[in-house]
C-alpha atoms as a PDB file:
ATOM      1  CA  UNK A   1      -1.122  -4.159  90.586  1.00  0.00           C
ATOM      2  CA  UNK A   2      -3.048  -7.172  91.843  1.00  0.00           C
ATOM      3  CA  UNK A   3      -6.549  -6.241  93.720  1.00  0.00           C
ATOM      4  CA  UNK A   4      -5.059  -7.639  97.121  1.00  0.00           C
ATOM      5  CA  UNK A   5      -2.424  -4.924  96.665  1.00  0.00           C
ATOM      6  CA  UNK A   6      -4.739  -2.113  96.128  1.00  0.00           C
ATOM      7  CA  UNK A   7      -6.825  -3.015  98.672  1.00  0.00           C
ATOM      8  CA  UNK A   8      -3.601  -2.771 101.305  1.00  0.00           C
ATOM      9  CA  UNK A   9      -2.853   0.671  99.572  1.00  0.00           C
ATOM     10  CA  UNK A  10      -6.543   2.064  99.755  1.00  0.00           C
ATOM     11  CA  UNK A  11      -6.331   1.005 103.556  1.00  0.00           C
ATOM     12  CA  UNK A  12      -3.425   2.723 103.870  1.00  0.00           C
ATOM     13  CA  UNK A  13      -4.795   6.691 103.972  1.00  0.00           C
ATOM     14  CA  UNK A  14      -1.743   8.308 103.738  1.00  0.00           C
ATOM     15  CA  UNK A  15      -0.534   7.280 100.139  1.00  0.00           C
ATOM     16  CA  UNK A  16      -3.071   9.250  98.606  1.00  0.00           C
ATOM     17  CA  UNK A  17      -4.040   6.319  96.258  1.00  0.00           C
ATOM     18  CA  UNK A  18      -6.194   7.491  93.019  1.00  0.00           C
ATOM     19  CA  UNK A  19      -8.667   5.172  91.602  1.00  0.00           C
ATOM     20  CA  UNK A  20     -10.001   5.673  87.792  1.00  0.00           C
ATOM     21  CA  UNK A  21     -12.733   3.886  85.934  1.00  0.00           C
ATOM     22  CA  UNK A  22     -11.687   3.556  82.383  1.00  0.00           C
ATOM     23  CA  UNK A  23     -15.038   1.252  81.604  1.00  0.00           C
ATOM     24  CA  UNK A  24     -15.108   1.660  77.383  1.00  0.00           C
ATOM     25  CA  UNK A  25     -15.129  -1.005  74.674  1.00  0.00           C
ATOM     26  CA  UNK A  26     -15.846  -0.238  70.835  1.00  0.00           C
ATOM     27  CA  UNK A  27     -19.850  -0.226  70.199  1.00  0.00           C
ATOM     28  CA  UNK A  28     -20.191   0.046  74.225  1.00  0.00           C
ATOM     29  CA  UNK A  29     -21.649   3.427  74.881  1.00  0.00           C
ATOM     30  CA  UNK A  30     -22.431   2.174  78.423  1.00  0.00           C
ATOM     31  CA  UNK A  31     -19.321   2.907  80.339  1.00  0.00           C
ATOM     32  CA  UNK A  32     -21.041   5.529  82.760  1.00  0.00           C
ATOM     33  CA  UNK A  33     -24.165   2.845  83.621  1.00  0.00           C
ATOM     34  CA  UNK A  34     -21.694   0.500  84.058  1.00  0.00           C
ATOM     35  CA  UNK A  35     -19.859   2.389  86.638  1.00  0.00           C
ATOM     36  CA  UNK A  36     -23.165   3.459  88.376  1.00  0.00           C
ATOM     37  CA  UNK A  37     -23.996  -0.267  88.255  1.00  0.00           C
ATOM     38  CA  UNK A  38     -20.954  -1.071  89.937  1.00  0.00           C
ATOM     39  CA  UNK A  39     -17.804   0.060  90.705  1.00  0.00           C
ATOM     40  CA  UNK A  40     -14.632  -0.123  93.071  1.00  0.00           C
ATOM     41  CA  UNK A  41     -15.258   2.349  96.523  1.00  0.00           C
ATOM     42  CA  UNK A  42     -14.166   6.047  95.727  1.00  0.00           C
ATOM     43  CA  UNK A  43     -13.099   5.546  92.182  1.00  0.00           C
ATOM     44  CA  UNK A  44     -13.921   8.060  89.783  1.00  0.00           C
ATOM     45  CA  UNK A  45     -15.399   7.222  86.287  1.00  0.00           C
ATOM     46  CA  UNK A  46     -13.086   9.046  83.344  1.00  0.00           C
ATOM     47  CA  UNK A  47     -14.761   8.969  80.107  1.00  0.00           C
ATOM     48  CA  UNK A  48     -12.240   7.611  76.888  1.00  0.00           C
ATOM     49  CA  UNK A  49     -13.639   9.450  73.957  1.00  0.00           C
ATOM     50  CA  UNK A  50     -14.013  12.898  75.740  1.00  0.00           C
ATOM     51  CA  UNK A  51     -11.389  13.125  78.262  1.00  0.00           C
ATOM     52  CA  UNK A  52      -8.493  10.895  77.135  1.00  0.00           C
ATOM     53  CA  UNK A  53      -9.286  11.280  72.962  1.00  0.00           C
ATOM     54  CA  UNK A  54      -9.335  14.814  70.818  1.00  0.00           C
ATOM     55  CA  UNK A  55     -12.049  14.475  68.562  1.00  0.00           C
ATOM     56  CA  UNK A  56     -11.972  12.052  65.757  1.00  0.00           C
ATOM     57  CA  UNK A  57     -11.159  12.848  62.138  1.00  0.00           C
ATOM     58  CA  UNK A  58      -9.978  10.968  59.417  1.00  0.00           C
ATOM     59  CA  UNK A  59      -6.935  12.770  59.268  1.00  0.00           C
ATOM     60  CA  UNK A  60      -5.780  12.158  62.999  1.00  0.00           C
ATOM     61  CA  UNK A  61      -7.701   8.832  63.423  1.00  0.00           C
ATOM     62  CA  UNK A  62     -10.682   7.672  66.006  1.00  0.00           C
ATOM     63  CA  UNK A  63      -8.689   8.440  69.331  1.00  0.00           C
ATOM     64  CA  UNK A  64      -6.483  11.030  68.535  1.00  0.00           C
ATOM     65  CA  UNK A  65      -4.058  12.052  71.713  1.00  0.00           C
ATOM     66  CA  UNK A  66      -5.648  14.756  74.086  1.00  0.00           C
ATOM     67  CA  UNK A  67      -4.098  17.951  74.063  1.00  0.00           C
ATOM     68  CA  UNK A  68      -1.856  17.953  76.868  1.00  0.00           C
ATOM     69  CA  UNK A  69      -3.665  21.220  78.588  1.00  0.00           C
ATOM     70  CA  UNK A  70      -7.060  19.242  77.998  1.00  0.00           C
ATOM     71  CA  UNK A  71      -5.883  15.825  79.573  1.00  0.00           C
ATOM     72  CA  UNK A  72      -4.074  18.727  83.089  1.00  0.00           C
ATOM     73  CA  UNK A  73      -7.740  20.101  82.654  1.00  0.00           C
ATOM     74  CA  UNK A  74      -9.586  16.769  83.123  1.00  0.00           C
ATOM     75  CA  UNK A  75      -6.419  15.147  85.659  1.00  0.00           C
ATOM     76  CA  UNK A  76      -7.180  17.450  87.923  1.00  0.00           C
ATOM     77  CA  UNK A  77     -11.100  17.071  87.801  1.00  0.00           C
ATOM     78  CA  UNK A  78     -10.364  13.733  88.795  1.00  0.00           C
ATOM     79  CA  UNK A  79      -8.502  14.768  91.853  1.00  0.00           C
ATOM     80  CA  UNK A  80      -5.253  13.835  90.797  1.00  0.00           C
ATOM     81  CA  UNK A  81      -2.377  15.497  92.942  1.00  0.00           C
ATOM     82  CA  UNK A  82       1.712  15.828  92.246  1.00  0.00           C
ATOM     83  CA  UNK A  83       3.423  12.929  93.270  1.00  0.00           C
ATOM     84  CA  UNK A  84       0.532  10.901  94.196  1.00  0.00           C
ATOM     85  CA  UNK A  85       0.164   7.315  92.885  1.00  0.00           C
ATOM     86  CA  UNK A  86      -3.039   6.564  89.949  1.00  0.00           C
ATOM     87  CA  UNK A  87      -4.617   3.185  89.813  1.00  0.00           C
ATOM     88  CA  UNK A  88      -6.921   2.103  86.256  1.00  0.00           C
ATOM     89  CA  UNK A  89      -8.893  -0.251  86.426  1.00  0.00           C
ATOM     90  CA  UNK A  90     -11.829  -1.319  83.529  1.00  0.00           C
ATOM     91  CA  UNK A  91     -14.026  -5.115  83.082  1.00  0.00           C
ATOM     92  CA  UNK A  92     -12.125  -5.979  79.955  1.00  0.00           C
ATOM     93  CA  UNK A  93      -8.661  -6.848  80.776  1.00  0.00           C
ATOM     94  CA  UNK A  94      -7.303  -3.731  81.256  1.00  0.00           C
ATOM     95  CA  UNK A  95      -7.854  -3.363  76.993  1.00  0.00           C
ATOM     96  CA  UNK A  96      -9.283   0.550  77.857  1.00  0.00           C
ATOM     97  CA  UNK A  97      -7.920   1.341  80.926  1.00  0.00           C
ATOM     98  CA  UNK A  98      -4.482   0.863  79.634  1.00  0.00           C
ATOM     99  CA  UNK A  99      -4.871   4.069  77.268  1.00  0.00           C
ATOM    100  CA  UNK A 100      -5.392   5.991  80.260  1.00  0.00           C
ATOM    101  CA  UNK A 101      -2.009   4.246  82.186  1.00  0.00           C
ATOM    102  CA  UNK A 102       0.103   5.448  78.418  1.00  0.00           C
ATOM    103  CA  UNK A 103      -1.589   8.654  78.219  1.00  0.00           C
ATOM    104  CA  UNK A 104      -1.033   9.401  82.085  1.00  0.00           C
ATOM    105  CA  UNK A 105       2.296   8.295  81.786  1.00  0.00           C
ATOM    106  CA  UNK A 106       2.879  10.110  78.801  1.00  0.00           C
ATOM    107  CA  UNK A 107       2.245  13.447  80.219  1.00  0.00           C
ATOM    108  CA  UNK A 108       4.617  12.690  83.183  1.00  0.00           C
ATOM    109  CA  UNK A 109       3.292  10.677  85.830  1.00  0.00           C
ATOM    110  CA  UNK A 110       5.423   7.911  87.164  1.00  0.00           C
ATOM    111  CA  UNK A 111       3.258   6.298  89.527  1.00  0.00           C
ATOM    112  CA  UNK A 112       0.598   4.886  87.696  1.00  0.00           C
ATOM    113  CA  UNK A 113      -0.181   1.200  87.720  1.00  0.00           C
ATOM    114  CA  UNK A 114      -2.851  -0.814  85.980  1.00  0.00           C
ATOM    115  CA  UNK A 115      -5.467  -3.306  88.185  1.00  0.00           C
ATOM    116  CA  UNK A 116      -4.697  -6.996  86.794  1.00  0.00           C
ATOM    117  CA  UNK A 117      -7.795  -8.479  86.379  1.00  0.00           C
ATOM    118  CA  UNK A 118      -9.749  -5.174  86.686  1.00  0.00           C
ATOM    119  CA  UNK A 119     -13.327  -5.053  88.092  1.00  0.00           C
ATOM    120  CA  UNK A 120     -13.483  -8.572  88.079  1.00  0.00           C
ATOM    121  CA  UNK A 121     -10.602  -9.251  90.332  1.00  0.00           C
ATOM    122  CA  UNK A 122     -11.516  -6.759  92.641  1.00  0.00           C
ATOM    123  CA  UNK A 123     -14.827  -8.554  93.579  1.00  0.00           C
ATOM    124  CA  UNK A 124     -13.359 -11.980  93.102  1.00  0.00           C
ATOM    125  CA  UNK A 125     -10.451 -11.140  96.380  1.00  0.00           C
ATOM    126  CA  UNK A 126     -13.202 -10.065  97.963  1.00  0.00           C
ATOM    127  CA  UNK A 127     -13.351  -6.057  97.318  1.00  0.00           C
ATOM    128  CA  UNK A 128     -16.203  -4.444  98.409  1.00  0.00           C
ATOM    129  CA  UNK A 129     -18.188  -2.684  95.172  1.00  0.00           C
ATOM    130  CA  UNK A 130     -20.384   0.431  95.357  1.00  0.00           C
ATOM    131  CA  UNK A 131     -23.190   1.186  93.412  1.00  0.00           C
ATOM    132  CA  UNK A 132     -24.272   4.772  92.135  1.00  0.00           C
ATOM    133  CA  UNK A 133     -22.538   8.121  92.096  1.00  0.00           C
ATOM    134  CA  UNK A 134     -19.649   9.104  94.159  1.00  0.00           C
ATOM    135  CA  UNK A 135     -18.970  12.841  95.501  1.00  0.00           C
ATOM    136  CA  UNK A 136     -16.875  15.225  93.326  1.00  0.00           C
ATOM    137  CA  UNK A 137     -13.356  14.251  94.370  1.00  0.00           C
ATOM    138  CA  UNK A 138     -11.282  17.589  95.453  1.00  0.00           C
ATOM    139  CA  UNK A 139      -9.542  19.272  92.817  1.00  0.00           C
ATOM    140  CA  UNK A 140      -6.331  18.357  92.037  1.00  0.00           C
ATOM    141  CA  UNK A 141      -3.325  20.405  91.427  1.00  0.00           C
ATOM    142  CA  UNK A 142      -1.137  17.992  88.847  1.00  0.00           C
ATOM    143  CA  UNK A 143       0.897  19.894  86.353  1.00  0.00           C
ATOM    144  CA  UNK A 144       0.958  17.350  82.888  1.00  0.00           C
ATOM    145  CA  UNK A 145       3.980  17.898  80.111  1.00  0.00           C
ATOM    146  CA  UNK A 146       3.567  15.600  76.892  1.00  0.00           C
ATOM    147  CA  UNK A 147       6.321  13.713  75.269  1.00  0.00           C
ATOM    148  CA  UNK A 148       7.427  11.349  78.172  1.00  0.00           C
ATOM    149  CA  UNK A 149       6.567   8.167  76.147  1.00  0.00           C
ATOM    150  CA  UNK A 150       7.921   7.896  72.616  1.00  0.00           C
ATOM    151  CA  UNK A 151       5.485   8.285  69.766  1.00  0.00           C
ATOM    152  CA  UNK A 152       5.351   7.981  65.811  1.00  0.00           C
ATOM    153  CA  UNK A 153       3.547   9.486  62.951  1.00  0.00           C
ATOM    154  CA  UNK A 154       2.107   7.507  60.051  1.00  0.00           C
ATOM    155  CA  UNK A 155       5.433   8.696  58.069  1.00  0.00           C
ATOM    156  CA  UNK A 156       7.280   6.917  60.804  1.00  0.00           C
ATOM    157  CA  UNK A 157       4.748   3.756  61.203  1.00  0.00           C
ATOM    158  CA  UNK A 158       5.735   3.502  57.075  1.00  0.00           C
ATOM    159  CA  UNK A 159       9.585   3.706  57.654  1.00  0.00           C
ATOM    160  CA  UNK A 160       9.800   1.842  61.092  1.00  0.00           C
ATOM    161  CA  UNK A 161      13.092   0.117  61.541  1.00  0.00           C
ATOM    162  CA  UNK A 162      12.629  -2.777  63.828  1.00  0.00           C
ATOM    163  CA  UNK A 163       9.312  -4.552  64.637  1.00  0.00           C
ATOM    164  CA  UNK A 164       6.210  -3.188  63.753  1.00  0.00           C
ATOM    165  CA  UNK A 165       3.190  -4.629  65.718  1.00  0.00           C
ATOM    166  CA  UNK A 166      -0.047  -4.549  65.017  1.00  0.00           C
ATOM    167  CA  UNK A 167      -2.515  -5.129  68.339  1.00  0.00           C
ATOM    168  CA  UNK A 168      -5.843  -5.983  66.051  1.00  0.00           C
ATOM    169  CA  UNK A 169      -7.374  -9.189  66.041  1.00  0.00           C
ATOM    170  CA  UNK A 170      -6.296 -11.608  63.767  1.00  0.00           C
ATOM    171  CA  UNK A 171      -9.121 -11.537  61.038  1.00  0.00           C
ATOM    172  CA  UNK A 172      -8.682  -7.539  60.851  1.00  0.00           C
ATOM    173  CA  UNK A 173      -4.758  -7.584  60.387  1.00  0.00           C
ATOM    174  CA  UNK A 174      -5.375 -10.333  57.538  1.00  0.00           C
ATOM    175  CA  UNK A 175      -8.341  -8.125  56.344  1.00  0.00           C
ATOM    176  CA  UNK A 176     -10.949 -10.294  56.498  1.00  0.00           C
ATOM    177  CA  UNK A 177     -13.289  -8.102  58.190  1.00  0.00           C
ATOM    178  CA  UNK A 178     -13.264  -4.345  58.983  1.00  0.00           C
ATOM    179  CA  UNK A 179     -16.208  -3.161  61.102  1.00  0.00           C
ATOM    180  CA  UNK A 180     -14.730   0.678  61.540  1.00  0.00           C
ATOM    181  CA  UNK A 181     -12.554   1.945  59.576  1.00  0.00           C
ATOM    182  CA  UNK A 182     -12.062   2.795  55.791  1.00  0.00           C
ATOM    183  CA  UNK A 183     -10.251   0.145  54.345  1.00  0.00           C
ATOM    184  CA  UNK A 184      -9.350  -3.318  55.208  1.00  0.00           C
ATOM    185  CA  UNK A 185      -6.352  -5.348  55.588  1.00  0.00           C
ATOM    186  CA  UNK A 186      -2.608  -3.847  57.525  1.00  0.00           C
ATOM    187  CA  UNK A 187       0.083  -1.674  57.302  1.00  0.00           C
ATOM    188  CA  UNK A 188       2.844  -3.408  54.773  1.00  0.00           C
ATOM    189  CA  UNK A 189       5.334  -4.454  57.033  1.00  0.00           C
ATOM    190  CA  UNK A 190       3.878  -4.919  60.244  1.00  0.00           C
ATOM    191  CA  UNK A 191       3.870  -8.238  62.358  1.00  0.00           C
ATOM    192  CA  UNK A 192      -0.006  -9.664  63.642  1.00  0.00           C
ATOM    193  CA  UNK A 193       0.039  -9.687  67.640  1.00  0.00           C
ATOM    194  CA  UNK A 194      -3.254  -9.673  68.946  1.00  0.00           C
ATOM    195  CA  UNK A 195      -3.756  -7.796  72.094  1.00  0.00           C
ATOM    196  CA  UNK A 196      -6.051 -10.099  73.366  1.00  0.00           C
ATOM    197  CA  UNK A 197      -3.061 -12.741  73.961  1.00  0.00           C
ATOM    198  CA  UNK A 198      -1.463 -10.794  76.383  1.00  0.00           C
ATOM    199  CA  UNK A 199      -4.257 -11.903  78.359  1.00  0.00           C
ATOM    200  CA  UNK A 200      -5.258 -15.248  80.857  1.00  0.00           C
ATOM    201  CA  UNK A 201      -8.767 -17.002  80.271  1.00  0.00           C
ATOM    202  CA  UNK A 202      -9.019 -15.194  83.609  1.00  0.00           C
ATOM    203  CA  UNK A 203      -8.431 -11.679  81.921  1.00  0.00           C
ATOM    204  CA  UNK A 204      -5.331 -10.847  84.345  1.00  0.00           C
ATOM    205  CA  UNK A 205      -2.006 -10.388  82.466  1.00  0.00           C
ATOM    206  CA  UNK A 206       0.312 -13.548  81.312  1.00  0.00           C
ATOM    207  CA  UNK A 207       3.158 -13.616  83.521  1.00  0.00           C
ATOM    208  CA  UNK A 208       6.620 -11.671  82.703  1.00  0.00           C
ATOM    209  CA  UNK A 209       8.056 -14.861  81.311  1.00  0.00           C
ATOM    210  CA  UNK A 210       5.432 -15.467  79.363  1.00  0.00           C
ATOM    211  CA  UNK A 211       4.807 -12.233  77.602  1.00  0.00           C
ATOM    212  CA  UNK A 212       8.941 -12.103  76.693  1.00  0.00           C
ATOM    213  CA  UNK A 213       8.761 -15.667  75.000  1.00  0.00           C
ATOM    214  CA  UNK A 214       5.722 -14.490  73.395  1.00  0.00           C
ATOM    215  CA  UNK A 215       7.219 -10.868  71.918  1.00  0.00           C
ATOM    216  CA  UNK A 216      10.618 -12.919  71.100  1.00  0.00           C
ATOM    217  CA  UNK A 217       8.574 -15.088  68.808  1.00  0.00           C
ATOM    218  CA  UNK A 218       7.352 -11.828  66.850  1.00  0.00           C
ATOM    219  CA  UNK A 219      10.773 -10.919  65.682  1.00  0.00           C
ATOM    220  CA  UNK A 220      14.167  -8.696  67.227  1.00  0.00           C
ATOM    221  CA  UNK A 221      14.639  -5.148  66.860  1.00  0.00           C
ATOM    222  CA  UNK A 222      13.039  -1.723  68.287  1.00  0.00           C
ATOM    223  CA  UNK A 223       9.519  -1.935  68.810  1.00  0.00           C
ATOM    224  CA  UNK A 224       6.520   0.433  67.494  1.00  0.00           C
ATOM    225  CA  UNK A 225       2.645  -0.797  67.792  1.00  0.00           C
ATOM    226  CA  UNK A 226      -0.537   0.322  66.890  1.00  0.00           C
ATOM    227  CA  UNK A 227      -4.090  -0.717  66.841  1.00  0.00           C
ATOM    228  CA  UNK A 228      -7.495   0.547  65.320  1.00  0.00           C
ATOM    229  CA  UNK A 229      -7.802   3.933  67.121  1.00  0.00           C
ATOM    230  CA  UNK A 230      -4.095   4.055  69.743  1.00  0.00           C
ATOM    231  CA  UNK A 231      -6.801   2.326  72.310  1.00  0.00           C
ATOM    232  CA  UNK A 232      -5.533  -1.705  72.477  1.00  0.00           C
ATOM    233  CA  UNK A 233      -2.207  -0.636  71.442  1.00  0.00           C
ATOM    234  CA  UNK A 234      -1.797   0.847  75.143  1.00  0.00           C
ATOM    235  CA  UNK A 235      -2.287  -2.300  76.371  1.00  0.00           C
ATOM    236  CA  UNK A 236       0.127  -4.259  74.384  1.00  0.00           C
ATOM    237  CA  UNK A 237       2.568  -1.553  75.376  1.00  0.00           C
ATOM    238  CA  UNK A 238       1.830  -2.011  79.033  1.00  0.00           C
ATOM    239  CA  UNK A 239       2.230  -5.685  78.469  1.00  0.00           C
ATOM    240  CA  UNK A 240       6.094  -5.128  76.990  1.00  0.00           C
ATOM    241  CA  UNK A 241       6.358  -3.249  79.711  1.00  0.00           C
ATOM    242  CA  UNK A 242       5.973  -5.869  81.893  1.00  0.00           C
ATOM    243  CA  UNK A 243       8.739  -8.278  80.044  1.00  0.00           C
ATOM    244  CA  UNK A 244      10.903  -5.420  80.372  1.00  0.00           C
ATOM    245  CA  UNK A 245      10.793  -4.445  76.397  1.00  0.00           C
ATOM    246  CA  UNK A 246      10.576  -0.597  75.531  1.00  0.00           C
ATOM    247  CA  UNK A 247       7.754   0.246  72.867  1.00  0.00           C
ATOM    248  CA  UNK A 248       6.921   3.129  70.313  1.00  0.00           C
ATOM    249  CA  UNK A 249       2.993   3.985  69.965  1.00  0.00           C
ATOM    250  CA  UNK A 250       1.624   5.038  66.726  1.00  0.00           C
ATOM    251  CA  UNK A 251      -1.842   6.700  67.892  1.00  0.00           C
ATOM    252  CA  UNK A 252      -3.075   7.564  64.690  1.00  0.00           C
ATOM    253  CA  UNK A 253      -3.226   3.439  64.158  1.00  0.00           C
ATOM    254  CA  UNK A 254      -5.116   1.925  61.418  1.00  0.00           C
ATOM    255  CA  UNK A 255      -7.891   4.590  61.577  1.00  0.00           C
ATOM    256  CA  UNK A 256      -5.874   7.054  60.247  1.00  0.00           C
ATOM    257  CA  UNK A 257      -3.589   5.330  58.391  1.00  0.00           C
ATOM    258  CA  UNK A 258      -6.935   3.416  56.156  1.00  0.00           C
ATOM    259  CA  UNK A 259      -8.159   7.232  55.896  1.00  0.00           C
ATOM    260  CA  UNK A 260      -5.390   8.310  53.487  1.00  0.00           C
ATOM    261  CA  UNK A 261      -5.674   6.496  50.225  1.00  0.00           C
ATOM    262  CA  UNK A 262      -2.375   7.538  49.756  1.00  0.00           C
ATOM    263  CA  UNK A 263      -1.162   4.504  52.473  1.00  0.00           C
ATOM    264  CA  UNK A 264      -0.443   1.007  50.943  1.00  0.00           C
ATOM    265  CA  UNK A 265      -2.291  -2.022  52.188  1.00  0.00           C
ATOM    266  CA  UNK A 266      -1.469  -5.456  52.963  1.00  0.00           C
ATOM    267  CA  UNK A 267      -3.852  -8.403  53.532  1.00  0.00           C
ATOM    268  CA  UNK A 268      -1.016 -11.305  53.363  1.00  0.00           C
END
């Protein structure tokens, strides 16, 4: 959704528009300062690594999925109401806000769209931005059921028929460097696609055309991705999304797969 869209549906009272803050980015503790600092009227700040992660382990990764009754727990905190449309928005592209669109999505929502451009755009069109904390939105009443989106274990990341993508940057998928997790390099198989080319200099999404020609280039087939924690990956699905290509997420990614020393690696 552009900002000049969302500011005709926040105008308009009687959609019921949600707004979330999904400010996160690895080594960024800052997301709620951020969101004090600035942020778009009304919206309400959801934190990544408590409300839309279980807790980390090597066994299920960095950003595990929420359990669904967690995520209903936390929708609803947020104000969130049944059949009542849910706008994301972060400062980075859309690279953290994305996990909330898959994970909202995921657990049944239809209407949920991400802000192209993000923060950015919003005060670049000319959106008003508020600064400290906002009162508790009421509580919602959204019921949440998991397994709307298609997902894969690490069994079925290593036996993936079709086009396996991986959403790192380059230099990690060719393992060159590895600032988080155990091991470097990728899982055998997989094709490099990194997230951040999905992307404008301007941070808004490529256009549909753009992002098909660049996921025909990758290879054919069914399409599964993953990332270094299930975070990015949500944003590379949102992108094939927008060329009209269905995708698989693996949300263990390479944080749980580099856990289990049992899992080959590949650095060609």
């Amino acid at each position: 959704m552009s900002a000049e869209d969302l500011r005709k549906q926040l105008g308009d009272t009687a959609t019921g528009t949600h707004v979330l803050d999904v400010r996160w980015a690895l080594g960024d503790p800052d997301g709620p300062q951020h969101y004090l600092d600035g942020h778009i009227p009304g919206a309400v700040f959801v934190d990544l690594e408590t409300e839309l992660a279980a807790p980390p382990s090597p066994a299920r990764g960095r950003h595990p999925l929420p359990d669904v009754a967690h995520l209903q727990k936390c929708a609803r905190s947020w104000g969130l109401r049944t059949d009542e449309p849910v706008v994301v928005y972060d400062a980075t592209g859309g690279m953290a806000a994305a996990r909330a669109w898959w994970l909202l999505r995921w657990a049944g929502m239809d209407d949920v769209r991400i802000l192209d451009g993000g923060l950015p755009a919003w005060a670049q069109s000319g959106g008003e931005i508020a600064t400290g904390s906002e009162s508790d939105p009421a509580p919602g009443d959204v019921v949440l059921t998991a397994g709307a989106l298609p997902v894969i274990d690490a069994d079925g990341a290593a036996t993936w028929e079709g086009l396996l993508l991986d959403a790192r940057a380059g230099e990690r998928y060719r393992g060159e460097v590895e600032p988080v997790d155990p091991r470097a390099g990728h899982i055998p198989g997989a094709v490099s696609a990194p997230t951040a080319e999905n992307l404008t200099p301007e941070g808004a999404f490529k256009s549909a055309d753009q992002l098909r020609a660049r996921f025909a280039e990758l290879g054919t087939g069914p399409v599964a991705v993953y990332c270094g924690s299930g975070v990015t990956a949500a944003h590379q699905i949102a992108a094939l999304a927008a060329a009209g290509i269905e995708a698989t997420l693996y949300p263990g990614s390479w944080s749980q797969w580099s856990s289990d020393p049992q899992r080959p690696v590949a650095t060609d």
